[in-house]
PDB file of N, CA and C in Angstrom:
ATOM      1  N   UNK A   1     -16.712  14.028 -14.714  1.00  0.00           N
ATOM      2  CA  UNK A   1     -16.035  13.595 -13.507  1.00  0.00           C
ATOM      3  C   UNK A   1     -15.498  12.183 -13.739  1.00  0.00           C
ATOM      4  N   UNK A   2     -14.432  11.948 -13.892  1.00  0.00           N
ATOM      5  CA  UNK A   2     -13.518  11.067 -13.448  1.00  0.00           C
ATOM      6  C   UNK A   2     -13.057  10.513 -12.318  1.00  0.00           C
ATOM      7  N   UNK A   3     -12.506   9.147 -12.016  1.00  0.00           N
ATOM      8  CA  UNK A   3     -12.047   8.856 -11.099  1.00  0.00           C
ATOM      9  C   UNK A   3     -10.613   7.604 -11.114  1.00  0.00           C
ATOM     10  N   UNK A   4      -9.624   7.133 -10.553  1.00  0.00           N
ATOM     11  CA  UNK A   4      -8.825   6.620 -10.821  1.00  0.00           C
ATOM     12  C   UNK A   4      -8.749   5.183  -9.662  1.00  0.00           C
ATOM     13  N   UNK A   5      -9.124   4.408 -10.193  1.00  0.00           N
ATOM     14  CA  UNK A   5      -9.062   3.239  -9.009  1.00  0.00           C
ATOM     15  C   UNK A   5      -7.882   2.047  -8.950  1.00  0.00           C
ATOM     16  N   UNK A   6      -8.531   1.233  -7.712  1.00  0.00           N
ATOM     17  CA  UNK A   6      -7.381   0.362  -7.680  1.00  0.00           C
ATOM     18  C   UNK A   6      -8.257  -1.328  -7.407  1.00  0.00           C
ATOM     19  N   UNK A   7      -8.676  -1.845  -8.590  1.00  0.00           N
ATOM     20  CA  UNK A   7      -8.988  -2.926  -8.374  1.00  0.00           C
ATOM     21  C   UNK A   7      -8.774  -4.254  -8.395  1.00  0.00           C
ATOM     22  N   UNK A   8      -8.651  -5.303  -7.563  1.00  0.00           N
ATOM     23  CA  UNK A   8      -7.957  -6.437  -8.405  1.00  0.00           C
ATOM     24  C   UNK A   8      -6.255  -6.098  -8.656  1.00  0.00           C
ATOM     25  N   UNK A   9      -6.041  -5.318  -7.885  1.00  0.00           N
ATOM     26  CA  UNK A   9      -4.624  -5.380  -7.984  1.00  0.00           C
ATOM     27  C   UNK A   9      -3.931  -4.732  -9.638  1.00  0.00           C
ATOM     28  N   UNK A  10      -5.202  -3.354 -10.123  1.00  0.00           N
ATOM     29  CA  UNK A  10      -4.865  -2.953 -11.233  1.00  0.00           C
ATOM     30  C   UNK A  10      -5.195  -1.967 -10.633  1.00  0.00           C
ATOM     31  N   UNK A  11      -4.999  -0.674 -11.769  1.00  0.00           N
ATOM     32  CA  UNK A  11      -5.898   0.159 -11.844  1.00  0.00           C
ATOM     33  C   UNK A  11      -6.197   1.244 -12.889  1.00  0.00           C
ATOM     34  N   UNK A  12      -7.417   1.408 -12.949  1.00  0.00           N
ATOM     35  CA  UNK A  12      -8.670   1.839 -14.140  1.00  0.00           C
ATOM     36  C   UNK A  12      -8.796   3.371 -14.220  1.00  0.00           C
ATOM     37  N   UNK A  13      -9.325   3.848 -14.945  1.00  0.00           N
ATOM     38  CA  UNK A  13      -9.915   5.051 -14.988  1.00  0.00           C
ATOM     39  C   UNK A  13     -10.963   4.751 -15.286  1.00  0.00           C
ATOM     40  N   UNK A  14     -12.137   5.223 -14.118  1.00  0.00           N
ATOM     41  CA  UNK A  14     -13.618   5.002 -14.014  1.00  0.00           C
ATOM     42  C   UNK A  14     -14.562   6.387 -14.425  1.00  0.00           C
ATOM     43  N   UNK A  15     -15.202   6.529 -14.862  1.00  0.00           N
ATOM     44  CA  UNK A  15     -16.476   7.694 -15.115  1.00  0.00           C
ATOM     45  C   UNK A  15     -17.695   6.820 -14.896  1.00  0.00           C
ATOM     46  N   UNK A  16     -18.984   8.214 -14.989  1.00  0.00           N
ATOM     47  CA  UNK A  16     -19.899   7.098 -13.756  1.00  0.00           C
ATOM     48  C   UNK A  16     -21.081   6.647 -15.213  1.00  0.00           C
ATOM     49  N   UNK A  17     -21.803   6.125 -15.024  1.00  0.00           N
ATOM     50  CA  UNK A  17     -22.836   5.484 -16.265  1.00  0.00           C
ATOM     51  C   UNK A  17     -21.599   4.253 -17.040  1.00  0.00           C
ATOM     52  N   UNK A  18     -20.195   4.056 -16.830  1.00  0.00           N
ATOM     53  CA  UNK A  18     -19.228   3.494 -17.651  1.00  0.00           C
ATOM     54  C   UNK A  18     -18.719   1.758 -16.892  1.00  0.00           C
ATOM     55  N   UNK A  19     -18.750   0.757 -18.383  1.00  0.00           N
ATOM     56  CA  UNK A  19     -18.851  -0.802 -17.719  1.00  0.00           C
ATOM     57  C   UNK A  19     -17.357  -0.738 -17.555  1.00  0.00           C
ATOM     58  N   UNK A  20     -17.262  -1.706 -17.243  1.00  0.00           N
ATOM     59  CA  UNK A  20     -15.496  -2.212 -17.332  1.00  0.00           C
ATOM     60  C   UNK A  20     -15.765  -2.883 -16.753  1.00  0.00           C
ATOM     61  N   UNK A  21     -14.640  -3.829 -17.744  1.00  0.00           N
ATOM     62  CA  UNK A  21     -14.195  -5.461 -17.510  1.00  0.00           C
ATOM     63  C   UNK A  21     -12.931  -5.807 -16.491  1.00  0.00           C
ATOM     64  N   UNK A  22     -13.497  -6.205 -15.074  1.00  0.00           N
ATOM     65  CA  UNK A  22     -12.037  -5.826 -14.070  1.00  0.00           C
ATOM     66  C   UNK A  22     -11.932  -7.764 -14.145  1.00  0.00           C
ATOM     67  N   UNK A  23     -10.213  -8.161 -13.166  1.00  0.00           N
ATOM     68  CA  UNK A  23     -10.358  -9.359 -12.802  1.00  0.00           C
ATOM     69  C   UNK A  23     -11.552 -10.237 -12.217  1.00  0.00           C
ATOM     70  N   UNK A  24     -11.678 -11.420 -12.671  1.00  0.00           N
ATOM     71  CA  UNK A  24     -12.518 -12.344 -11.548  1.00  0.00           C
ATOM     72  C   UNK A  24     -12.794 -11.920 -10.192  1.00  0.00           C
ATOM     73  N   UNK A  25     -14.138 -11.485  -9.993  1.00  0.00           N
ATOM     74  CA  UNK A  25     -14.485 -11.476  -8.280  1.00  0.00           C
ATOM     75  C   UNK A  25     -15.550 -12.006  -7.699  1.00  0.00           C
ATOM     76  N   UNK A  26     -15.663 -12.318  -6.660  1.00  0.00           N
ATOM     77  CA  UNK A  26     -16.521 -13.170  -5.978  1.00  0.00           C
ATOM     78  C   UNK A  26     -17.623 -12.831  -5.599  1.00  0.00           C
ATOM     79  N   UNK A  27     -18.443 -12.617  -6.787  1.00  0.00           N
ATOM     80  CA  UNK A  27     -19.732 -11.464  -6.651  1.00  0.00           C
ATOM     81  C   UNK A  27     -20.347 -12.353  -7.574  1.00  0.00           C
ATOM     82  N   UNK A  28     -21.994 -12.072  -7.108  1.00  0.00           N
ATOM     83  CA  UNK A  28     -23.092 -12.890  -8.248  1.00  0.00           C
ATOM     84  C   UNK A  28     -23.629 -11.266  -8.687  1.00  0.00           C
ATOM     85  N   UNK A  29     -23.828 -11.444  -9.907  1.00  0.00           N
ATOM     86  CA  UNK A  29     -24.900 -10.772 -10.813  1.00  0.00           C
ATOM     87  C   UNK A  29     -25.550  -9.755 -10.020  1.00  0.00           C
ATOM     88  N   UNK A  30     -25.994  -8.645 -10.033  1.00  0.00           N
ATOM     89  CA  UNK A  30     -26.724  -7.555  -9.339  1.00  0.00           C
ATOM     90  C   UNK A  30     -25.753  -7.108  -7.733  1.00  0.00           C
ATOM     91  N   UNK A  31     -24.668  -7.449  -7.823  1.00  0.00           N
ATOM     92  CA  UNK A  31     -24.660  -6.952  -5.910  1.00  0.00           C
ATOM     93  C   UNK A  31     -23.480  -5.738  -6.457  1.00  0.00           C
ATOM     94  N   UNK A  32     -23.098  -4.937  -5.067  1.00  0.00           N
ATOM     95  CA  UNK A  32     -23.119  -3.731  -5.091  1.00  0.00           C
ATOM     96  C   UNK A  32     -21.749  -3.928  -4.486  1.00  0.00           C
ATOM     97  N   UNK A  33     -20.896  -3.421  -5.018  1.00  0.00           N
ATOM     98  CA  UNK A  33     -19.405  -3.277  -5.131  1.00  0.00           C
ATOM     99  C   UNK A  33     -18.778  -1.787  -4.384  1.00  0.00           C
ATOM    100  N   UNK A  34     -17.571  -1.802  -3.235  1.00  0.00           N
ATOM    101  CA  UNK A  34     -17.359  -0.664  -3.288  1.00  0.00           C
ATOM    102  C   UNK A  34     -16.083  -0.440  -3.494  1.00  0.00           C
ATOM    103  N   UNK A  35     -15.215   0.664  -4.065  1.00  0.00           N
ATOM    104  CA  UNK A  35     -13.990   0.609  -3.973  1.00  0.00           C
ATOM    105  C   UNK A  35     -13.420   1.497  -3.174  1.00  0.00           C
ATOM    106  N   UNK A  36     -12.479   1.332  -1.964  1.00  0.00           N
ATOM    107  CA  UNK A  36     -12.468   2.044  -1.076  1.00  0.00           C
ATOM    108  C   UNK A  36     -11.043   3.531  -1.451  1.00  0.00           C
ATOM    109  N   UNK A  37     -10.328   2.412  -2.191  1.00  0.00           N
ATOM    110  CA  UNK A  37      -8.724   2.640  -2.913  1.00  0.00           C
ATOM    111  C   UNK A  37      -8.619   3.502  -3.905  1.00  0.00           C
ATOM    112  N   UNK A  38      -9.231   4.937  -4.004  1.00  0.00           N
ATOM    113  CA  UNK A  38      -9.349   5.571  -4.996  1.00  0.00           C
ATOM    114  C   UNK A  38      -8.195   6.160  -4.805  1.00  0.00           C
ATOM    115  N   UNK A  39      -7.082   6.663  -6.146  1.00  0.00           N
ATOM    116  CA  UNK A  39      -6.083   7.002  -6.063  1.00  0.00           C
ATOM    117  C   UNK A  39      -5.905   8.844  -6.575  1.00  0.00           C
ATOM    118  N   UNK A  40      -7.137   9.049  -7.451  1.00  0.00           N
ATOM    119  CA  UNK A  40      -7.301  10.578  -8.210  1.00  0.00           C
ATOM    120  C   UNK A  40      -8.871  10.651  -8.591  1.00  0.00           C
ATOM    121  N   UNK A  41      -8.711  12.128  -8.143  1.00  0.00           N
ATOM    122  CA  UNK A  41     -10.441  12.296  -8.826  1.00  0.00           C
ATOM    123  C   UNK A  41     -10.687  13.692  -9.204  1.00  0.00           C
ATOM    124  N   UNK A  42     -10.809  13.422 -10.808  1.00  0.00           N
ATOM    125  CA  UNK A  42     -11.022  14.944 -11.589  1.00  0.00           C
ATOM    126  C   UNK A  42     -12.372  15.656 -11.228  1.00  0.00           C
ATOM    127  N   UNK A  43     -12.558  16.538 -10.728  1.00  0.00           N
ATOM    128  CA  UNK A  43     -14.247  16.526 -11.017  1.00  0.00           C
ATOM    129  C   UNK A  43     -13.836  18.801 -11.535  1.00  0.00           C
ATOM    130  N   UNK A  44     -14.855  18.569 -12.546  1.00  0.00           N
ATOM    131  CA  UNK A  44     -14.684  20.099 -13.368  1.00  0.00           C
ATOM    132  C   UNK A  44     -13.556  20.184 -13.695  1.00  0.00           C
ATOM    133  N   UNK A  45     -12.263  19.644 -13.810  1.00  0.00           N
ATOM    134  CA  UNK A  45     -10.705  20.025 -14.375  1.00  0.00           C
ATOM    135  C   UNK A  45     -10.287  20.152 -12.933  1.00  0.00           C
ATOM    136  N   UNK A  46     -10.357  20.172 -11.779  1.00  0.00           N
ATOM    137  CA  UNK A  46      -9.790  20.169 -10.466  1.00  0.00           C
ATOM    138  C   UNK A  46      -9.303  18.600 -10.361  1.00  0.00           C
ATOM    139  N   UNK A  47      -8.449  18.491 -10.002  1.00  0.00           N
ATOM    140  CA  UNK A  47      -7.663  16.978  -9.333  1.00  0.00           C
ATOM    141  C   UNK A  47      -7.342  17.091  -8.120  1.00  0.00           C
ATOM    142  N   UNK A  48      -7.999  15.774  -7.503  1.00  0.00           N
ATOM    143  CA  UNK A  48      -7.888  15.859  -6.071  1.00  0.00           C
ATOM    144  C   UNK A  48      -6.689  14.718  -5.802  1.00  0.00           C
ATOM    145  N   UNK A  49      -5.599  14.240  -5.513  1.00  0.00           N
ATOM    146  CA  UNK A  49      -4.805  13.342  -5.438  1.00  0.00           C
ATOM    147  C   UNK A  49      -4.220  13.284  -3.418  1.00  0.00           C
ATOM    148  N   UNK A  50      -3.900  12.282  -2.946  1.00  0.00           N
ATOM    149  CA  UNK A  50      -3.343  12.299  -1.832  1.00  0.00           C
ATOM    150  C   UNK A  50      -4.497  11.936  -0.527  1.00  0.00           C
ATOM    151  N   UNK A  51      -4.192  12.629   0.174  1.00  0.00           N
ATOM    152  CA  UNK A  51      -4.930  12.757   1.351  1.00  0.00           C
ATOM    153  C   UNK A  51      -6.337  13.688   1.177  1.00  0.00           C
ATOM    154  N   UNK A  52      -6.274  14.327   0.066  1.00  0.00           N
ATOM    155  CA  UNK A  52      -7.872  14.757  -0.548  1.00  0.00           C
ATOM    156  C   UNK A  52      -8.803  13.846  -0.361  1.00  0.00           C
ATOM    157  N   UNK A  53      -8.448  12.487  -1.233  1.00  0.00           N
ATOM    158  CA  UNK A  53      -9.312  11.733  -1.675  1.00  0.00           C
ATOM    159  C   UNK A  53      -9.137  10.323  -0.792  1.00  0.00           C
ATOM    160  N   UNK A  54      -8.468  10.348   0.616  1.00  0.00           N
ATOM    161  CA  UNK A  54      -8.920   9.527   1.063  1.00  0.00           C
ATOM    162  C   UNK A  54     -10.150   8.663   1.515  1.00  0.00           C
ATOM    163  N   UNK A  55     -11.265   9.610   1.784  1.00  0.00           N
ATOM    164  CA  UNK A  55     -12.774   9.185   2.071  1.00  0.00           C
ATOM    165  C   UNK A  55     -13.239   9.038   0.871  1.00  0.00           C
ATOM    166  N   UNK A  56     -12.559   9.330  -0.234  1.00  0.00           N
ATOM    167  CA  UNK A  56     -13.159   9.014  -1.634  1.00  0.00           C
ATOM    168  C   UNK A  56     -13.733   7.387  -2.111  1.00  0.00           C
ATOM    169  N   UNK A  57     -14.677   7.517  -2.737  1.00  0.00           N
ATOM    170  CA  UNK A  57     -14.984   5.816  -2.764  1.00  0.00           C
ATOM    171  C   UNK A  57     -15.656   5.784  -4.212  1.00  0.00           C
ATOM    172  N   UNK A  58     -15.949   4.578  -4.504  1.00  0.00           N
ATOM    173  CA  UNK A  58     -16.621   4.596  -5.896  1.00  0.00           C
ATOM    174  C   UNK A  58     -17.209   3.027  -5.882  1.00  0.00           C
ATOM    175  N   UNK A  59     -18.673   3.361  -6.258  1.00  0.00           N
ATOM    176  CA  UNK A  59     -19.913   2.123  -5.905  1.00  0.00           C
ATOM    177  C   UNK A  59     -20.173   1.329  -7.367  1.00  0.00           C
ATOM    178  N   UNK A  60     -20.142   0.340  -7.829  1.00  0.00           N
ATOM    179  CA  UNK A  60     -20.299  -0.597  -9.009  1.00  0.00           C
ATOM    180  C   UNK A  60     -21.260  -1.126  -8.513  1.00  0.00           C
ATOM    181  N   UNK A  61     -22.276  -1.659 -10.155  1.00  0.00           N
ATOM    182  CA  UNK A  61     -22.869  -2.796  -9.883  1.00  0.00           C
ATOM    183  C   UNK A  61     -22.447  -3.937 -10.904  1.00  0.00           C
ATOM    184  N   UNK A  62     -22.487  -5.298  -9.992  1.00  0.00           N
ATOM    185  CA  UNK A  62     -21.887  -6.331 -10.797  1.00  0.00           C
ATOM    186  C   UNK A  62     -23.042  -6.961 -12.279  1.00  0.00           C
ATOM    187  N   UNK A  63     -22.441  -6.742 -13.630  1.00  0.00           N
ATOM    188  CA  UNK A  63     -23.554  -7.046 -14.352  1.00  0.00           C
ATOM    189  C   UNK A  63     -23.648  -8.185 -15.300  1.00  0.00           C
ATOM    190  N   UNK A  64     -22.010  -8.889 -14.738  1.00  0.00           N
ATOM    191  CA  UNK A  64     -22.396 -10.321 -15.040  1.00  0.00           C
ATOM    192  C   UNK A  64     -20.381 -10.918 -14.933  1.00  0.00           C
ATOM    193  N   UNK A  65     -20.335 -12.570 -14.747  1.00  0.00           N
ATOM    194  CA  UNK A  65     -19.484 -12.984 -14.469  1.00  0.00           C
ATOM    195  C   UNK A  65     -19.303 -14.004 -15.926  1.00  0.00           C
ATOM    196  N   UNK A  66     -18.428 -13.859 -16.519  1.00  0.00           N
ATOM    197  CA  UNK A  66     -18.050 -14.348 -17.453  1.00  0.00           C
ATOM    198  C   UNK A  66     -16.555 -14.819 -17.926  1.00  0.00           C
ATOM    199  N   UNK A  67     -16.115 -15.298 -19.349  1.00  0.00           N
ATOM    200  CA  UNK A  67     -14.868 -15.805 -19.505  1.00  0.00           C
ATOM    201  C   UNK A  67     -14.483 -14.828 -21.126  1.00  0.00           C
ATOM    202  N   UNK A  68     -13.147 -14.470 -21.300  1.00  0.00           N
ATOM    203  CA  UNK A  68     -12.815 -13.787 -22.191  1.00  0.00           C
ATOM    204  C   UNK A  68     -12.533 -14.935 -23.389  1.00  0.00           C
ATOM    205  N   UNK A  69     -12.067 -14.105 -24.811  1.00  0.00           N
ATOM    206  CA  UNK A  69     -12.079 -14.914 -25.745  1.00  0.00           C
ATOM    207  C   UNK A  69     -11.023 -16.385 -25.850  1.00  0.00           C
ATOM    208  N   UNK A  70     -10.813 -17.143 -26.399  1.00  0.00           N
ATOM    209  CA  UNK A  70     -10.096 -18.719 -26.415  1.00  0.00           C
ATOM    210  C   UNK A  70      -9.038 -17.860 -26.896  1.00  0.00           C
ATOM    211  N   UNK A  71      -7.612 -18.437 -26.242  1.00  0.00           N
ATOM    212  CA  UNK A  71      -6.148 -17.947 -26.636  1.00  0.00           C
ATOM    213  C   UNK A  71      -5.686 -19.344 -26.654  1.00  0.00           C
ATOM    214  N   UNK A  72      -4.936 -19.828 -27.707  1.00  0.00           N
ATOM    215  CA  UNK A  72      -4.588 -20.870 -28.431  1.00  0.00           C
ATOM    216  C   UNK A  72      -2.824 -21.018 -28.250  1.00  0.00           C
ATOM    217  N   UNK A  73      -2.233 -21.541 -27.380  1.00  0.00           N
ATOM    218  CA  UNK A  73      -1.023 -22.170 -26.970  1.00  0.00           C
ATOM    219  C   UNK A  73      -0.099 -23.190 -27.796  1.00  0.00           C
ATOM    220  N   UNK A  74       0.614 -23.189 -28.331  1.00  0.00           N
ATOM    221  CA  UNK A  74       1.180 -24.369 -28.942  1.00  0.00           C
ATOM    222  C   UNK A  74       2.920 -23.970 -29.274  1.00  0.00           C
ATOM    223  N   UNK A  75       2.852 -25.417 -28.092  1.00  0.00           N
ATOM    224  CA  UNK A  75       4.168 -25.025 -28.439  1.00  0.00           C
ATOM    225  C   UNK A  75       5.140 -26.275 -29.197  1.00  0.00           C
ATOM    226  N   UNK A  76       5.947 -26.423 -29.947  1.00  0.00           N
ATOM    227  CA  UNK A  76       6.798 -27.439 -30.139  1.00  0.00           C
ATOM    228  C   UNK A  76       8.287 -27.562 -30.619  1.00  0.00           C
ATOM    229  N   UNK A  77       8.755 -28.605 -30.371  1.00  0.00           N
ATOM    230  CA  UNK A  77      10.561 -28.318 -30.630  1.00  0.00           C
ATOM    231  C   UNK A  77      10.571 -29.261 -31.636  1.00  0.00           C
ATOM    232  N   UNK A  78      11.382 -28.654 -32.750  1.00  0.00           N
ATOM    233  CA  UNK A  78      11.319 -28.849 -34.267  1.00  0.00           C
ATOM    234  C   UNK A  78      12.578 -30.212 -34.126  1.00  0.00           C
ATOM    235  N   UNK A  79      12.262 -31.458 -35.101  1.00  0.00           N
ATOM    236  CA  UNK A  79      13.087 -32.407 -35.109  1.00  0.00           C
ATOM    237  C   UNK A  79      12.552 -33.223 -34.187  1.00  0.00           C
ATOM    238  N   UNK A  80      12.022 -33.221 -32.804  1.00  0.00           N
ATOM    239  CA  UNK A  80      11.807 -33.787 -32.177  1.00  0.00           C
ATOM    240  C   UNK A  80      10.361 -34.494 -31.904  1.00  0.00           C
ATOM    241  N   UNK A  81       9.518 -34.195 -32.550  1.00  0.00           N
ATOM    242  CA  UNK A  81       7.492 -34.879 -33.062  1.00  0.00           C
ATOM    243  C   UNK A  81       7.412 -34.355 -31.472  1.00  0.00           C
ATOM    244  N   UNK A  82       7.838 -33.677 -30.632  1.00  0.00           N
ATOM    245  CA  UNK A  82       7.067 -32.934 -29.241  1.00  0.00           C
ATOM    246  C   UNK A  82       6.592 -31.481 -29.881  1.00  0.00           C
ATOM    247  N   UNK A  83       5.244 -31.571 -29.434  1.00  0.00           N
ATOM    248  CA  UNK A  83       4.321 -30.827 -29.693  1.00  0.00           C
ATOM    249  C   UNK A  83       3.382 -30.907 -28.306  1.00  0.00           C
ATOM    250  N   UNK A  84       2.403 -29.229 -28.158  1.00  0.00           N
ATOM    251  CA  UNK A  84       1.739 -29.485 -27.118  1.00  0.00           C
ATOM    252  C   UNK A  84       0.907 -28.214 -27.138  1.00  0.00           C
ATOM    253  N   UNK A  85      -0.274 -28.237 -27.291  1.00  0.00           N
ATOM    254  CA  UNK A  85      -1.408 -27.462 -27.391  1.00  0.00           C
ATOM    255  C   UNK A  85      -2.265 -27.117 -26.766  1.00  0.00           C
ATOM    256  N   UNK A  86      -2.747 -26.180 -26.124  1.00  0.00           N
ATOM    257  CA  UNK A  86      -3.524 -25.491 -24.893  1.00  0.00           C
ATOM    258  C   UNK A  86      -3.909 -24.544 -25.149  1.00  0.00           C
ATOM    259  N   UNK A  87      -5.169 -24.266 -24.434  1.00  0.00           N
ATOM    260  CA  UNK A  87      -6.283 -22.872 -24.543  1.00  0.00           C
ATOM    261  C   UNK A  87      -6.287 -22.620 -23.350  1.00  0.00           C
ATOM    262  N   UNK A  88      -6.919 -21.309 -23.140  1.00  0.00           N
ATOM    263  CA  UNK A  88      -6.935 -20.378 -22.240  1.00  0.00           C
ATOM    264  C   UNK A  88      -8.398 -19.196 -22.415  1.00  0.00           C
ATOM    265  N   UNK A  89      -8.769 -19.271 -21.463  1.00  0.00           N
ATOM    266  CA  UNK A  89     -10.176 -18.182 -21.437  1.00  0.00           C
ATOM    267  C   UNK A  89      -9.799 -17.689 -19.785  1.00  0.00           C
ATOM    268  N   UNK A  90      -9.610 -16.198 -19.710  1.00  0.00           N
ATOM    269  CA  UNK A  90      -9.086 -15.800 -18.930  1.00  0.00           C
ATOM    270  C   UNK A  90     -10.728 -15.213 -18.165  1.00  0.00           C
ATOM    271  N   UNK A  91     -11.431 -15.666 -17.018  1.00  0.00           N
ATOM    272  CA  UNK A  91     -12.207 -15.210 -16.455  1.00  0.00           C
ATOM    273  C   UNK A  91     -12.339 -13.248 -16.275  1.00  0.00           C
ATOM    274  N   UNK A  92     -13.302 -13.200 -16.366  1.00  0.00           N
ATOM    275  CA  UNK A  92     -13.787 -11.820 -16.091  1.00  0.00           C
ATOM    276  C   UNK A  92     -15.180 -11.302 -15.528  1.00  0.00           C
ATOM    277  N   UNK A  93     -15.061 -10.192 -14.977  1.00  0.00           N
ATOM    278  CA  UNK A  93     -16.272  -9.279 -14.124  1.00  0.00           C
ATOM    279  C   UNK A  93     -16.436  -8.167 -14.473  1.00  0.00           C
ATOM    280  N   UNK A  94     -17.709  -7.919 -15.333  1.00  0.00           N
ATOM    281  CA  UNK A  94     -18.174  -6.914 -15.895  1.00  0.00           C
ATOM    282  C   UNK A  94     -19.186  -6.010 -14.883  1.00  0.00           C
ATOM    283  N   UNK A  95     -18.850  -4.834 -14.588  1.00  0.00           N
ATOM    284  CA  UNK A  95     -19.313  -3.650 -13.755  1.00  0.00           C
ATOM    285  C   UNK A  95     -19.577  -2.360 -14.554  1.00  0.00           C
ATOM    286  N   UNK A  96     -20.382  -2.136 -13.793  1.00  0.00           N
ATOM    287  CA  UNK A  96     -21.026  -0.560 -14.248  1.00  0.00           C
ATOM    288  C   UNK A  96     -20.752   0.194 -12.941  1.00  0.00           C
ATOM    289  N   UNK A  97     -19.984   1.391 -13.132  1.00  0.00           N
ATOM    290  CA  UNK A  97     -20.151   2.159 -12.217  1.00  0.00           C
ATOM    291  C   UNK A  97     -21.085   3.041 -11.984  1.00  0.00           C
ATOM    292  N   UNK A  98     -21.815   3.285 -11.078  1.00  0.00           N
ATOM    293  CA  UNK A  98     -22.731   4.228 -10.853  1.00  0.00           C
ATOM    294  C   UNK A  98     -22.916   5.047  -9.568  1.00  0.00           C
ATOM    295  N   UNK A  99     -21.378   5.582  -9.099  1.00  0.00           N
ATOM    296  CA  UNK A  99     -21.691   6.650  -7.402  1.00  0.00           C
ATOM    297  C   UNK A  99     -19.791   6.548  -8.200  1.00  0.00           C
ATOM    298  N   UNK A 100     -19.791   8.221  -8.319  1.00  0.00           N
ATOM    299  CA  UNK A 100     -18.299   8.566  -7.578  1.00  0.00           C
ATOM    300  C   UNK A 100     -18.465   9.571  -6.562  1.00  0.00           C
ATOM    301  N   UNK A 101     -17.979   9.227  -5.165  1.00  0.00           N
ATOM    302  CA  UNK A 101     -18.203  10.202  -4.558  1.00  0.00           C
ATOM    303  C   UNK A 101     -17.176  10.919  -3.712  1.00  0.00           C
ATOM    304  N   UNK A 102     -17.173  11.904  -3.410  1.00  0.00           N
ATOM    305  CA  UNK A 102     -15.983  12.671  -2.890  1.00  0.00           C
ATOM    306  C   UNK A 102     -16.025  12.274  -1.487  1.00  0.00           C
TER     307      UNK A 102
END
């Protein structure tokens, strides 16, 4: 069983026991996530899409708040000694799903 969500202004393909790394959210460690915005849900090779799966929902738990790897910026215009160098660690929220429910 599959499910297709909409989180953070993306969206995932979720199965249940499965982590994923969604945008930054305003959750501490252990709390209980719901997603109300489910868009498709396979369950046995049946797809439920539309007004099926409106009451459809899908429950996460948050299993930690963290930052992704250093991305290294540099930019400069040749002839001119301007140069300019910047990093980037793009925040992230690691979840486990565990409830898809119809």
């Amino acid at each position: 069983m599959y499910a297709i969500i909409e989180a953070c202004g993306k969206q995932y393909k979720v199965e249940e026991e499965a982590t994923l790394r969604v945008e930054l959210m305003e959750k501490e460690a252990n709390d209980t996530v719901r997603f109300d915005k489910v868009l498709l849900v396979s369950d046995d090779g049946k797809i439920s899409v539309g007004k099926a799966v409106e009451k459809a929902y899908v429950e996460a738990v948050v299993v930690k708040n963290g930052k992704g790897p250093k991305i290294n910026i540099f930019k400069y215009k040749s002839k001119k000694n301007e140069r300019k160098r910047q990093g980037h660690r793009q925040p992230y929220t690691e979840i486990k799903i565990t409830k898809i429910s119809l």
